[in-house]
Each structure stands twice: as structure tokens, then as C-alpha cells.
C-alpha atoms as a PDB file:
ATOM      1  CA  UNK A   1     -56.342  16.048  15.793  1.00  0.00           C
ATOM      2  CA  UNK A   2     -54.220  16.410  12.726  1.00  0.00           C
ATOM      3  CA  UNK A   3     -51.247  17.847  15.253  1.00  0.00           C
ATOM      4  CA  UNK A   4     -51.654  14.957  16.806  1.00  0.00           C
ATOM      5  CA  UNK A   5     -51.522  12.530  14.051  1.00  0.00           C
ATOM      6  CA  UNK A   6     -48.383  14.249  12.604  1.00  0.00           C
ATOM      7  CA  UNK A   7     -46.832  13.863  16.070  1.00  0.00           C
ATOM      8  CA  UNK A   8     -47.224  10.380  16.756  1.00  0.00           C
ATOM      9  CA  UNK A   9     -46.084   9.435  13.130  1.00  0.00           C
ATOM     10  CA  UNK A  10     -43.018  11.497  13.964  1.00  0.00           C
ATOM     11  CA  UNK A  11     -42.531   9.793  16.844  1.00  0.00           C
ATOM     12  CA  UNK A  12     -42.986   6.504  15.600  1.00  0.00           C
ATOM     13  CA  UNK A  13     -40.305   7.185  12.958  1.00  0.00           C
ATOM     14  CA  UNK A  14     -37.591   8.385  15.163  1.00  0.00           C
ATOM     15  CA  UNK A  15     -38.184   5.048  17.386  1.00  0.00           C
ATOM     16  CA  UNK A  16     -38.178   2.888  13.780  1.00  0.00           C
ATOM     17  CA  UNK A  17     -35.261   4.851  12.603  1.00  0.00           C
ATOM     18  CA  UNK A  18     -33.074   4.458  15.887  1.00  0.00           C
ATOM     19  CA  UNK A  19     -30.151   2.118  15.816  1.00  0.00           C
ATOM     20  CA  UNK A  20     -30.161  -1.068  17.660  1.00  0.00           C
ATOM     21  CA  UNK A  21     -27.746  -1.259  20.591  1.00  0.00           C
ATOM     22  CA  UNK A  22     -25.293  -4.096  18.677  1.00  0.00           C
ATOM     23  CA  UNK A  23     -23.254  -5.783  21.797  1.00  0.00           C
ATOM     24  CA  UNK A  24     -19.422  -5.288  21.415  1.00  0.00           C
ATOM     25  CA  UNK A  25     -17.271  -8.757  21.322  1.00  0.00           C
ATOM     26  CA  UNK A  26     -14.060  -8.761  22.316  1.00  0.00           C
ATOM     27  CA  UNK A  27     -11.897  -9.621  19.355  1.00  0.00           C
ATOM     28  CA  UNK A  28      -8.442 -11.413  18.954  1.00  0.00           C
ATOM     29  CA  UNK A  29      -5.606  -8.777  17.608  1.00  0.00           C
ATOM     30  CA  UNK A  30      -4.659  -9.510  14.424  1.00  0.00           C
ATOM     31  CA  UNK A  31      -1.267 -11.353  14.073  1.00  0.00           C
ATOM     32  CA  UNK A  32       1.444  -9.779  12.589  1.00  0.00           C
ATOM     33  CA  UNK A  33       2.307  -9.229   8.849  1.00  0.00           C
ATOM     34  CA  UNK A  34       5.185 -11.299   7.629  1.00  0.00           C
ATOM     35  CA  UNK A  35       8.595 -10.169   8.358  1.00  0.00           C
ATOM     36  CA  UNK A  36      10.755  -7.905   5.879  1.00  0.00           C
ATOM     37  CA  UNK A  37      13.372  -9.438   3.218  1.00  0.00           C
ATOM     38  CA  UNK A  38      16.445 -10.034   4.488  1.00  0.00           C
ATOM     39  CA  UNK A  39      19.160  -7.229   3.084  1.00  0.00           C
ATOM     40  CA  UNK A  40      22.090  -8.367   1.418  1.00  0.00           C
ATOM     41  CA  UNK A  41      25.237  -9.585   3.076  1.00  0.00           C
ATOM     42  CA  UNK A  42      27.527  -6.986   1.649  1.00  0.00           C
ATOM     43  CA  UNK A  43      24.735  -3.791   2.637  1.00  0.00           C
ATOM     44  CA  UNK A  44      25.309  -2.411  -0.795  1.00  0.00           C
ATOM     45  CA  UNK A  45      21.639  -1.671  -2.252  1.00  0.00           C
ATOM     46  CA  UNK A  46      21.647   0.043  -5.571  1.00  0.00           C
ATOM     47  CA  UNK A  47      18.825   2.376  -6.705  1.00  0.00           C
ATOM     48  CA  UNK A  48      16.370   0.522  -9.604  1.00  0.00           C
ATOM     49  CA  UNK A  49      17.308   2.951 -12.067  1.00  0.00           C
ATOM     50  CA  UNK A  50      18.402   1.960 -15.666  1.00  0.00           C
ATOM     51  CA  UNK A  51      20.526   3.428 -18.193  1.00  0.00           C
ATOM     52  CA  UNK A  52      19.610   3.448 -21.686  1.00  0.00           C
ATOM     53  CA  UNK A  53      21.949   2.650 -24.302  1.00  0.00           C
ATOM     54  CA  UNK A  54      23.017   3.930 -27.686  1.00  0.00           C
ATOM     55  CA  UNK A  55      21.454   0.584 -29.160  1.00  0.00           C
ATOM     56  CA  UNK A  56      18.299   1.748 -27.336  1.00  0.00           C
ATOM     57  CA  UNK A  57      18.741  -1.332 -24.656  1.00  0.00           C
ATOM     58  CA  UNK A  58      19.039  -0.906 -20.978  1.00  0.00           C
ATOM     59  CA  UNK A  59      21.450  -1.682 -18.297  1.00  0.00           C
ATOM     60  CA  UNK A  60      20.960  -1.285 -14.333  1.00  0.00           C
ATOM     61  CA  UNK A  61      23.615  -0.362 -11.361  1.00  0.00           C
ATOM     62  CA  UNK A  62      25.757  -2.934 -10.352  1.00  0.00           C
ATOM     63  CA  UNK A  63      26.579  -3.321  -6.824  1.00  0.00           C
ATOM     64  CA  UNK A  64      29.587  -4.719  -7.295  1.00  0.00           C
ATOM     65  CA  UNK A  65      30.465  -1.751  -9.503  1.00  0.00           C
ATOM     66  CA  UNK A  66      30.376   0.611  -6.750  1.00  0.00           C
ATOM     67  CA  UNK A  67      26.497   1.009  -8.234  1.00  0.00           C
ATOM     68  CA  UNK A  68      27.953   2.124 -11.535  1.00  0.00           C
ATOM     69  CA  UNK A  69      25.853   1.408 -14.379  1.00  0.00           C
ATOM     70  CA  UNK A  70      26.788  -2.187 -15.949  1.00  0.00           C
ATOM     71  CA  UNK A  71      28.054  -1.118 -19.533  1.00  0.00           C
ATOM     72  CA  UNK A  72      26.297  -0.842 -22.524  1.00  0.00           C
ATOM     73  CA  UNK A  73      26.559  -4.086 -24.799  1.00  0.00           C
ATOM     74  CA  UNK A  74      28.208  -3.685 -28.412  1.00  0.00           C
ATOM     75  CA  UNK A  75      28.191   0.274 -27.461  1.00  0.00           C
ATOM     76  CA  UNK A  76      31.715   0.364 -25.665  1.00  0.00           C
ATOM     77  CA  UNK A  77      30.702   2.473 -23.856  1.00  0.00           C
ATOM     78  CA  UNK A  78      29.272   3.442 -20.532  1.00  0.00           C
END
């Protein structure tokens, strides 16, 4: 009798425990992220590096410069 007991409270927990069949929907695809920045006209992109200076300020490149450094203010030099 016990046997049976533990069976049928077995049983009754794998049926309570089962998941319930959830009906796929069809879905809409997401749209599309926004499109990239534009590059610049000239296609010169300088790394984001910086330089520090002497006076302990910082410069970046300069793509006009070739992507030299811009110089160093008061310094002299670069």
C-alpha cells in the first residue's frame, strides 16, 4: 500500500511539474539598427590617442597634419 502511495504521489508530481505546451506566434523581425556615421570627406581618420605635454596638458592627432600630433602650447615643442 505504501508502494503504492509513493507511486501515485510521484506520478502526480511529474504531471504537476510538466511544462505547458505554450503555442508559438509568429513574430515580426525586428527592424534594423540605425545606419553608421558617415566618414569624413577627405578619408583621413586619426587614431584617439593624445600626447601629453611638458606643461602636463594634452594634444590629439590632427588630420590635417598628416595625423601628427597638434603641438604642445607654450612648450614649442612637439
Amino acid at each position: 500500500m505504501i508502494k503504492f502511495l509513493v507511486a501515485a504521489s510521484l506520478l502526480l508530481m511529474l504531471v504537476a511539474c510538466s511544462p505547458i505546451p505554450v503555442q508559438t506566434v509568429a513574430r515580426k523581425p525586428s527592424p534594423a539598427g540605425p545606419p553608421p556615421p558617415p566618414m569624413p570627406d577627405d578619408g583621413i581618420v586619426c587614431a584617439a590617442d593624445v600626447k601629453l605635454c611638458p606643461d602636463g596638458s594634452t594634444v590629439s592627432r590632427n588630420p590635417a597634419r598628416g595625423c601628427a600630433f597638434n603641438p604642445c602650447l607654450g612648450a614649442g615643442t612637439q
